[in-house]
Protein backbone atom coordinates (compact mmCIF):
# COMPACT_ATOMS: atom_id res chain seq x y z
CA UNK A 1 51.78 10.70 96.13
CA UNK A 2 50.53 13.82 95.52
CA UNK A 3 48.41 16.30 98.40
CA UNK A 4 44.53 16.71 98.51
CA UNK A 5 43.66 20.79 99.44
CA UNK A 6 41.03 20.77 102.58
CA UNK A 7 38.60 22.56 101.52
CA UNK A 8 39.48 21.63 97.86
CA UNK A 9 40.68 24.53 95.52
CA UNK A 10 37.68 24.53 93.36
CA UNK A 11 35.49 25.42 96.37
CA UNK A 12 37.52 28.53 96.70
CA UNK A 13 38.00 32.31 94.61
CA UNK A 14 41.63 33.11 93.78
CA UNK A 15 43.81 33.82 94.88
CA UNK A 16 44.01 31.08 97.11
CA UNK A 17 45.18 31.48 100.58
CA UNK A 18 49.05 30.00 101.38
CA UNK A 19 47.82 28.00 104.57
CA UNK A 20 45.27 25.64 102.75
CA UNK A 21 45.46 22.36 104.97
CA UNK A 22 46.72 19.37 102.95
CA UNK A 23 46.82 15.89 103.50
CA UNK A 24 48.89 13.06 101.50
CA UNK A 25 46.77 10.98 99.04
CA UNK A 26 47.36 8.96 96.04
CA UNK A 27 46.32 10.07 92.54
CA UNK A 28 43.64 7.14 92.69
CA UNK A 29 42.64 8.44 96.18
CA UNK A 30 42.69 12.50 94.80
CA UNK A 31 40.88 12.72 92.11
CA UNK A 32 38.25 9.92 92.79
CA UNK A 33 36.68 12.61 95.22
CA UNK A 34 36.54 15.21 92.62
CA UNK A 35 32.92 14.43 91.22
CA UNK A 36 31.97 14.24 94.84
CA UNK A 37 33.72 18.19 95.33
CA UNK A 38 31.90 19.63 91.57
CA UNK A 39 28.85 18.13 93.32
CA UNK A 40 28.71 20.50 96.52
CA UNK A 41 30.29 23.21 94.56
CA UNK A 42 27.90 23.11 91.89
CA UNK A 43 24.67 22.66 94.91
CA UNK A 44 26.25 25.38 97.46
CA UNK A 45 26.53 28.35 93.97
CA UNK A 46 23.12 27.53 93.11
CA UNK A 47 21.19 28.01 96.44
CA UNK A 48 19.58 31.63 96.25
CA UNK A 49 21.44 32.27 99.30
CA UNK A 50 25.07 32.33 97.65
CA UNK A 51 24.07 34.53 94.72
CA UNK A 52 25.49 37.67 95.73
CA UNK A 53 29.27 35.61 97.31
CA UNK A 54 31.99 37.15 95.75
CA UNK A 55 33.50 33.51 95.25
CA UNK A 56 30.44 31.77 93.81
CA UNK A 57 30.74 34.74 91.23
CA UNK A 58 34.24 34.40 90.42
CA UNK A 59 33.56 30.37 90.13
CA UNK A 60 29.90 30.92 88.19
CA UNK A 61 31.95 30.53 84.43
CA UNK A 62 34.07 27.05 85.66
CA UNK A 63 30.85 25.70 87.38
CA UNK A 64 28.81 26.01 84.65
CA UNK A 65 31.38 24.95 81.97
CA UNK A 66 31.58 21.41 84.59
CA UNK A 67 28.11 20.53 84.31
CA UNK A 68 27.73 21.30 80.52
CA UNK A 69 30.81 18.20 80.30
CA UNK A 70 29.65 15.44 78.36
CA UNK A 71 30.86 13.25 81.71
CA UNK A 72 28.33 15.31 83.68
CA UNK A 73 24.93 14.75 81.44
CA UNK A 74 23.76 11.84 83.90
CA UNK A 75 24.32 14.51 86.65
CA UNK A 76 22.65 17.31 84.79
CA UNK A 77 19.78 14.97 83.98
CA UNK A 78 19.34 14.07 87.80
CA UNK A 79 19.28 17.75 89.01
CA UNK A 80 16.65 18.69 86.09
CA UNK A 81 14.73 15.31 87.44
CA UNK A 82 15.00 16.65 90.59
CA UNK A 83 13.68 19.94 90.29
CA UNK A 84 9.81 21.01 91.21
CA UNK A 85 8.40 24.43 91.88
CA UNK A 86 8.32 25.87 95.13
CA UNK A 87 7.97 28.93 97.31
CA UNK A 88 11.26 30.82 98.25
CA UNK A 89 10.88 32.63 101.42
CA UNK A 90 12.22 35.93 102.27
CA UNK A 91 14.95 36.47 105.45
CA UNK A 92 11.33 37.15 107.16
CA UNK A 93 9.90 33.69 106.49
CA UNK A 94 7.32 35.47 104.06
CA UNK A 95 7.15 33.92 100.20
């Protein structure tokens, strides 16, 4: 048994805080939701919006060293699939 961190560690800037909630999980059960956690970090960091959060700073370095993993190339070639051009609008709705 080992515990799973809720929100996982890798969502968070250290140091991390003592009362993280934890629940009991397998190693099977722990890790098989770690692509699914590198997945939101990785989405959350790169939305405009984050840019200036003091945590998606201090994370930039590890997040960007994940997706360069040779496990992560089908991943990285979805997201550049997946990208198109569009308009990014200002907190006053204006491009």
């Amino acid at each position: 048994m080992t515990v799973d961190h809720i929100p996982p560690k890798l969502w968070l800037a250290r140091p991390y805080p003592d009362n993280l909630l934890t629940v009991p999980a397998c190693c099977r059960c722990n890790s098989s939701f770690q692509t699914d956690d590198e997945y939101v970090r990785f989405i959350v960091s790169t939305d405009l919006r984050s840019a200036g959060s003091p945590t998606v700073q201090a994370k930039m370095e590890s997040i960007l060293r994940s997706i360069r993993r040779p496990q992560a190339e089908h991943f990285a070639r979805y997201l550049r699939e997946q990208m198109t051009d569009s308009t990014i609008l200002g907190p006053d709705g204006m491009p």
